[in-house]
N, C-alpha and C. Protein backbone atom coordinates (compact mmCIF):
# COMPACT_ATOMS: atom_id res chain seq x y z
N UNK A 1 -9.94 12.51 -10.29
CA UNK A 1 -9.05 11.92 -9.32
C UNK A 1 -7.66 11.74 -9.93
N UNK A 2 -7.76 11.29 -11.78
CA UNK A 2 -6.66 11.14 -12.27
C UNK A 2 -5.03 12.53 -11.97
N UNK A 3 -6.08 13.53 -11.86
CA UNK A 3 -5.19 14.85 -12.08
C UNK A 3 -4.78 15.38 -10.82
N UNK A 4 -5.82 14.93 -9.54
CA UNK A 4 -5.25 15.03 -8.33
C UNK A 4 -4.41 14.51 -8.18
N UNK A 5 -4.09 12.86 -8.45
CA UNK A 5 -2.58 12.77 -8.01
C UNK A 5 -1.82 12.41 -9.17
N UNK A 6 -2.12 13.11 -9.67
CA UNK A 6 -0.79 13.59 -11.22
C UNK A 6 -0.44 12.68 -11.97
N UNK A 7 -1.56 11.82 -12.05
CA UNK A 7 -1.04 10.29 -12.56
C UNK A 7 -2.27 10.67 -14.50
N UNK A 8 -2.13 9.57 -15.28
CA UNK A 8 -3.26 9.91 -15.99
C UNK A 8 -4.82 8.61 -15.67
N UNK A 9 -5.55 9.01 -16.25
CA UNK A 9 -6.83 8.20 -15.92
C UNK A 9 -6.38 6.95 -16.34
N UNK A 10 -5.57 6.65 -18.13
CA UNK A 10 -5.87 4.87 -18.06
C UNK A 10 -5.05 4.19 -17.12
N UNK A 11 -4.06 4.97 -16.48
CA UNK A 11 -3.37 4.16 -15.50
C UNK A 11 -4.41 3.65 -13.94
N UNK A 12 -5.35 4.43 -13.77
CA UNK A 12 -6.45 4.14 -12.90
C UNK A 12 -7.09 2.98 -13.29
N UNK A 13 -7.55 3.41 -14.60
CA UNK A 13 -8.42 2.36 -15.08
C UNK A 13 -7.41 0.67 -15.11
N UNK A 14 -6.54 0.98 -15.56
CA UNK A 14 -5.29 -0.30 -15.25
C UNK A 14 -5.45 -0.50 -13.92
N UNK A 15 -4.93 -0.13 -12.93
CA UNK A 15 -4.91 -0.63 -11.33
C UNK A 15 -6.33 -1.17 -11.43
N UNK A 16 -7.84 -1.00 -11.91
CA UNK A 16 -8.95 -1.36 -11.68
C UNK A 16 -9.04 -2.49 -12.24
N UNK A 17 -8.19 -2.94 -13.80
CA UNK A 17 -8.82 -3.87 -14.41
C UNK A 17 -7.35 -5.17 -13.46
N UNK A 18 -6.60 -4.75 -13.09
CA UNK A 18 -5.52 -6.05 -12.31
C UNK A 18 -5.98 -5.53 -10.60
N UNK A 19 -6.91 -5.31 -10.50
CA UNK A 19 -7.69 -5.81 -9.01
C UNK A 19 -6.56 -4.67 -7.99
N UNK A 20 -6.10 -3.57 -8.33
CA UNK A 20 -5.25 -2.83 -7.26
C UNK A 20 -5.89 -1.85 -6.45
N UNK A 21 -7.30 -1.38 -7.34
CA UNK A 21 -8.18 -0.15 -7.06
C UNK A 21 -9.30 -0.92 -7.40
N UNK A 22 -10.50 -0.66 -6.52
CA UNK A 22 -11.50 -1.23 -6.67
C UNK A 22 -12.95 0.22 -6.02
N UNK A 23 -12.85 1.01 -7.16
CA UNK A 23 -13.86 2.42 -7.04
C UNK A 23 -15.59 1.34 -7.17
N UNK A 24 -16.29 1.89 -6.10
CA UNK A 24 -17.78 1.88 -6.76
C UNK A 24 -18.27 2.54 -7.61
N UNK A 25 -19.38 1.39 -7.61
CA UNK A 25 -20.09 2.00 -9.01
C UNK A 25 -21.64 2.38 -8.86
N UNK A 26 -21.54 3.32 -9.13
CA UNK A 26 -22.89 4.27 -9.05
C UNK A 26 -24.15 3.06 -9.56
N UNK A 27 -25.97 3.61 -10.02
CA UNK A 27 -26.84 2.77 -10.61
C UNK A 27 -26.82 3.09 -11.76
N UNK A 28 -25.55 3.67 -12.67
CA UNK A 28 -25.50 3.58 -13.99
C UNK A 28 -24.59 2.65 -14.52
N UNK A 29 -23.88 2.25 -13.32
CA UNK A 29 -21.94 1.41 -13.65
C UNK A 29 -20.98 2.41 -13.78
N UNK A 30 -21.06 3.86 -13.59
CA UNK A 30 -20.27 4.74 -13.59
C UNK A 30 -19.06 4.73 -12.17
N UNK A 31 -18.07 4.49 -12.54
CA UNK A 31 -16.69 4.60 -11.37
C UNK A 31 -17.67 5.72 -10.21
N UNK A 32 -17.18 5.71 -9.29
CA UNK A 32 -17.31 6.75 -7.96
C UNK A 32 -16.56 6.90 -7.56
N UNK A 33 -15.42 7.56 -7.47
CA UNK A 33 -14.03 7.82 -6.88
C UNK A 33 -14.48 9.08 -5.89
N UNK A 34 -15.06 8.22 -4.25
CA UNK A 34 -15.15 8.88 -3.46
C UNK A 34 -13.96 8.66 -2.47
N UNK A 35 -14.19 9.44 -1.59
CA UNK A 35 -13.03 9.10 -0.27
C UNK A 35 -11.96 8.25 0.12
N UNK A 36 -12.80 7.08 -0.23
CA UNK A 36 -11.94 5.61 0.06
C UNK A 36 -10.99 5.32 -1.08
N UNK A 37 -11.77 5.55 -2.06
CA UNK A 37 -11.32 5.39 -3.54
C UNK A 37 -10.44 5.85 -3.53
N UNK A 38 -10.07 7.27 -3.05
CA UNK A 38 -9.04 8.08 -3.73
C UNK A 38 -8.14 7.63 -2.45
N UNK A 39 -8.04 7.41 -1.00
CA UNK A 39 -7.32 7.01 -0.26
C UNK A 39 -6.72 5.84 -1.26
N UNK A 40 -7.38 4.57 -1.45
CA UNK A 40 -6.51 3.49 -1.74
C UNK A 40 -5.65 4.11 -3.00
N UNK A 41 -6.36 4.44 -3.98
CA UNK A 41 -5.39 5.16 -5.05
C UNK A 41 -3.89 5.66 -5.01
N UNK A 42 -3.63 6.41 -3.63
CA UNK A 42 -3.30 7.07 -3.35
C UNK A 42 -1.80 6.05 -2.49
N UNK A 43 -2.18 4.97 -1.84
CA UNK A 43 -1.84 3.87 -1.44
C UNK A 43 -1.29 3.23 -2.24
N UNK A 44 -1.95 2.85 -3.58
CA UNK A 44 -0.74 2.37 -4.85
C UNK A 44 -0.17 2.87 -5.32
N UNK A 45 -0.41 4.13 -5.48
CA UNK A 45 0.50 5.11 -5.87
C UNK A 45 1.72 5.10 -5.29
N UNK A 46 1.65 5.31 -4.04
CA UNK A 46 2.71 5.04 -3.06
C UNK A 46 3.84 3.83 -2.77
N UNK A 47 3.07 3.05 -3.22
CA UNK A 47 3.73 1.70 -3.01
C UNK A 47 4.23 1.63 -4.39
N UNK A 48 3.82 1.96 -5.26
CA UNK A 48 4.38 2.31 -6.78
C UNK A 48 5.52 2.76 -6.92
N UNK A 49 5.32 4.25 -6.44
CA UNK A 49 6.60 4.73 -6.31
C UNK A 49 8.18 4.09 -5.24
N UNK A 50 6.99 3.14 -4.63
CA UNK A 50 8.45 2.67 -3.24
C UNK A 50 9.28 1.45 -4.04
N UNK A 51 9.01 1.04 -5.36
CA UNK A 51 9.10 0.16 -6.10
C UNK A 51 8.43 -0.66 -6.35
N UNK A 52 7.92 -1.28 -6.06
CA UNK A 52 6.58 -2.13 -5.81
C UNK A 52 6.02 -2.65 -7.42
N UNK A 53 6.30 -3.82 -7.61
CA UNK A 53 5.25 -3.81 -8.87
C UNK A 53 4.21 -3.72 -8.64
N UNK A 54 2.63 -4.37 -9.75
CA UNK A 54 1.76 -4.25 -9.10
C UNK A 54 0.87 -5.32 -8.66
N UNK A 55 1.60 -6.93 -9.35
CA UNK A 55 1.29 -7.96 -8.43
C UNK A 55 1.77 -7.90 -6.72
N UNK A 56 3.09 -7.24 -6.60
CA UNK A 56 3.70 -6.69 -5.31
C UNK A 56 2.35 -5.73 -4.11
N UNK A 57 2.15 -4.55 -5.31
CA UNK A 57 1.14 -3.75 -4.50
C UNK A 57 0.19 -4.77 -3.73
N UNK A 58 -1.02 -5.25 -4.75
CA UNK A 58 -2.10 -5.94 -4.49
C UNK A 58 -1.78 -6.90 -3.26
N UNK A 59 -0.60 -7.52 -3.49
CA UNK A 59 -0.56 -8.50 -2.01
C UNK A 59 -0.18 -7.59 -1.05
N UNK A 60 0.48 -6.50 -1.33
CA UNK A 60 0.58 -5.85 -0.22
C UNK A 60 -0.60 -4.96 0.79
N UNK A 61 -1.68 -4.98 -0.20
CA UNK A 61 -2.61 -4.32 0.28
C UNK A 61 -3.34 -5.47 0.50
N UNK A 62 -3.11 -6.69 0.84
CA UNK A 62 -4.09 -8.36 1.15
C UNK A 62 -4.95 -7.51 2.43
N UNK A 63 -5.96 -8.26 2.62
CA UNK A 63 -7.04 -8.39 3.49
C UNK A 63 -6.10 -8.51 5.26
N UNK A 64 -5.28 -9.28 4.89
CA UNK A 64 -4.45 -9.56 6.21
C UNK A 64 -3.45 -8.96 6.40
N UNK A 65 -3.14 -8.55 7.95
CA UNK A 65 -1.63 -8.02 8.06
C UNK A 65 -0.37 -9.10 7.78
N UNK A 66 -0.51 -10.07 7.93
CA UNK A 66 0.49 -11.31 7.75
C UNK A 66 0.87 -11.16 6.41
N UNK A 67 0.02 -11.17 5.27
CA UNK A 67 0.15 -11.35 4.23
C UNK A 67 0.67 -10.14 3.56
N UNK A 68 -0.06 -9.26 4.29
CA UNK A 68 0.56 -7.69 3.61
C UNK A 68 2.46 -7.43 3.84
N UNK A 69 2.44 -7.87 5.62
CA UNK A 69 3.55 -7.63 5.81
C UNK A 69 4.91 -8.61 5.15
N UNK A 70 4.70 -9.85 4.68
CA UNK A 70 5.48 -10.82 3.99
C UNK A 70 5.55 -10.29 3.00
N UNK A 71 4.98 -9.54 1.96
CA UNK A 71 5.00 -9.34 0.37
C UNK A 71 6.23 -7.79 1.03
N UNK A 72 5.94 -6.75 1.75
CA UNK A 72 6.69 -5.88 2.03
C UNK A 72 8.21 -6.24 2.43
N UNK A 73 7.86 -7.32 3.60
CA UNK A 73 9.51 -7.56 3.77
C UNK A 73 10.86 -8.00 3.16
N UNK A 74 9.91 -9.06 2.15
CA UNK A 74 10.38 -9.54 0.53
C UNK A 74 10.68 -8.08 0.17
N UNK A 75 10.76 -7.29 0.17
CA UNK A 75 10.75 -5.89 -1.23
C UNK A 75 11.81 -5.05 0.06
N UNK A 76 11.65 -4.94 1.09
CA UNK A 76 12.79 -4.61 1.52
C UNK A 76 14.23 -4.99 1.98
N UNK A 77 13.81 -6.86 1.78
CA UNK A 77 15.03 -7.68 1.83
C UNK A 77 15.79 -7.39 0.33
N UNK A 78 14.86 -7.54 -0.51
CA UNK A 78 15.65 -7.01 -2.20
C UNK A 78 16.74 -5.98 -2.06
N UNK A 79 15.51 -5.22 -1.57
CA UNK A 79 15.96 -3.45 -1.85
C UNK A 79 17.90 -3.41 -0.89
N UNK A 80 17.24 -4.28 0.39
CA UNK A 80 18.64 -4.28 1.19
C UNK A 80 19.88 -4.79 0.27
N UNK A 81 19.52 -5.51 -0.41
CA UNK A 81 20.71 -6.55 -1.01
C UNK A 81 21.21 -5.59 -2.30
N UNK A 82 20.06 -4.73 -2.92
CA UNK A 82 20.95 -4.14 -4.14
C UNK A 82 21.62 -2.73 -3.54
N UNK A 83 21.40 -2.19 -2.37
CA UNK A 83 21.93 -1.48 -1.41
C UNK A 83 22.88 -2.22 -1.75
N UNK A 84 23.51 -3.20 -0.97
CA UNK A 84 24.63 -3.91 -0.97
C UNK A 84 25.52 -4.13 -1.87
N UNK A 85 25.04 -4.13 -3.09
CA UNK A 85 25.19 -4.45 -4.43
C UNK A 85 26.14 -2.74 -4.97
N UNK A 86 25.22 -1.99 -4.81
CA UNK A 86 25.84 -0.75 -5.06
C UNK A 86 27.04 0.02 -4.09
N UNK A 87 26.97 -0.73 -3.27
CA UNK A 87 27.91 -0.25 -2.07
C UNK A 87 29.30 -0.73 -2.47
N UNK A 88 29.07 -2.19 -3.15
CA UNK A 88 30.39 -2.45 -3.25
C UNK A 88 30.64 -2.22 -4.43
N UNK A 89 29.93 -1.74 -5.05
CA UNK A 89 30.24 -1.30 -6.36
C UNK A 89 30.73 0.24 -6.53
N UNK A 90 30.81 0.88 -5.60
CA UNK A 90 31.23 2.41 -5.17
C UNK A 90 32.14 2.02 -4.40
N UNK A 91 32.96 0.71 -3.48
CA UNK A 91 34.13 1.03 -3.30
C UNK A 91 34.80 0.58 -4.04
N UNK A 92 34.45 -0.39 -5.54
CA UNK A 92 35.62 -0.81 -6.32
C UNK A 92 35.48 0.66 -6.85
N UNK A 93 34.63 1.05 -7.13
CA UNK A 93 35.23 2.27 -8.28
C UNK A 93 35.66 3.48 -7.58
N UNK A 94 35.60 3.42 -5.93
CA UNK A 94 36.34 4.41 -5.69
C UNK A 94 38.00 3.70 -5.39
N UNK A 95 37.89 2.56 -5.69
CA UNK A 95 39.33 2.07 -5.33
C UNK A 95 40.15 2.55 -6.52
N UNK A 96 39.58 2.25 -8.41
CA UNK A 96 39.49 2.29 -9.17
C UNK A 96 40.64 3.93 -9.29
N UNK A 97 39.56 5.13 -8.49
CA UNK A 97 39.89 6.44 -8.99
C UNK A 97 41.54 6.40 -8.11
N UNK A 98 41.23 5.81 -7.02
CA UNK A 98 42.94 6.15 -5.99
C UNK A 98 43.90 5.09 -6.79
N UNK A 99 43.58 3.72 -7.46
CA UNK A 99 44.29 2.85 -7.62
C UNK A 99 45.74 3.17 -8.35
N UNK A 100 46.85 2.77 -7.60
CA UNK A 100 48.33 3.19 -8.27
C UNK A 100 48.62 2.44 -9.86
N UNK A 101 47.95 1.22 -9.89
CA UNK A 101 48.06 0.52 -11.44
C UNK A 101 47.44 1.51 -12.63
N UNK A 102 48.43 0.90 -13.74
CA UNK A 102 47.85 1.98 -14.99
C UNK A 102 46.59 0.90 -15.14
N UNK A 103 46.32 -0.24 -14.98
CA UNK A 103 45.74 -0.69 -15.99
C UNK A 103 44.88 -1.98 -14.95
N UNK A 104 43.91 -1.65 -14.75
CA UNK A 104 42.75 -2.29 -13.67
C UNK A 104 43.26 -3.84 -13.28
N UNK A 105 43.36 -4.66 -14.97
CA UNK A 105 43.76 -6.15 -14.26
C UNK A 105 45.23 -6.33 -13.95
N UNK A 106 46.15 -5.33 -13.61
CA UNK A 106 47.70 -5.52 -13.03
C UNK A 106 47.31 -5.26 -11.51
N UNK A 107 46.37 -4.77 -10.66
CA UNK A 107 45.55 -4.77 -9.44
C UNK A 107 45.02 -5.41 -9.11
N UNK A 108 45.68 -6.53 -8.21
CA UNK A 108 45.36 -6.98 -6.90
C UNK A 108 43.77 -7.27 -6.51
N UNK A 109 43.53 -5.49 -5.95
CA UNK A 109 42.18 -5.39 -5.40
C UNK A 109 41.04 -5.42 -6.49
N UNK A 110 41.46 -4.51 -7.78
CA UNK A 110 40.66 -4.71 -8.82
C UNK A 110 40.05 -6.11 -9.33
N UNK A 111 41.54 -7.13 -9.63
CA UNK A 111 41.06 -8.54 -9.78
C UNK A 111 40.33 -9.15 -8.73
N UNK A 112 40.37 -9.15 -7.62
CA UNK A 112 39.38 -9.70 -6.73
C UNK A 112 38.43 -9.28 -6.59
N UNK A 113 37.81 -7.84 -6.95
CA UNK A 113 36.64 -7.74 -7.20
C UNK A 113 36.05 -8.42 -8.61
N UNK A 114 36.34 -8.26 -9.68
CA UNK A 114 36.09 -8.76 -10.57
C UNK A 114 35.70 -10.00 -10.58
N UNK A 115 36.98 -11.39 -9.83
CA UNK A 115 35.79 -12.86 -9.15
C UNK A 115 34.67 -12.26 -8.59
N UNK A 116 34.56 -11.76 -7.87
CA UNK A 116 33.21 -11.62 -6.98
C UNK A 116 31.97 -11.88 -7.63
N UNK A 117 30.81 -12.51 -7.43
CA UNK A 117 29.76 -12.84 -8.18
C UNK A 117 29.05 -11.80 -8.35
């Protein structure tokens, strides 16, 4: 399952031992990474890649939609704000490239970005 989705096995075995993946176990205790298994896998993976830590994942995959959907909206309220974060950080520095001053703090617009928190 590790190589199907391009990940390696102890990282499986990690999601198993912090409760993210939960594979059955055969009558030897051997993992079973059938169907479901590899669906949820596949699910943290995903949410992995969307940023997600993996205390993040696990609540996101809670038993409940309430609970799932609060841990998600948290992670896209973030995500909105460093959006934000980078936005204004691409118009100081595109102010930066047009700016007529030789020298950033003789600018106006430069110094008022610079207060900015």
């Amino acid at each position: 399952m590790a190589a199907e989705l391009g990940i390696e096995a102890h990282v499986l075995r990690h999601w198993e031992q912090v409760g993210a993946l939960t594979p059955r176990r055969d009558g030897k205790g051997y993992r079973v990474y059938d169907d479901e298994a590899l669906e949820q896998a596949r699910t943290v993976l995903k949410l992995r890649r969307a940023g997600l830590s993996l205390p993040e994942v696990i609540a996101a995959m809670a038993p409940t939609k309430e609970a799932a959907q609060a841990v998600v909206r948290a992670k896209i309220a973030a995500l909105e704000d460093e959006v934000a974060s980078r936005r204004a950080v691409i118009t100081f520095l595109q102010h930066t490239v047009e700016c007529r001053h030789r020298y950033l703090d003789e600018c106006p617009g430069c110094a008022a970005f610079a207060r900015e928190p």
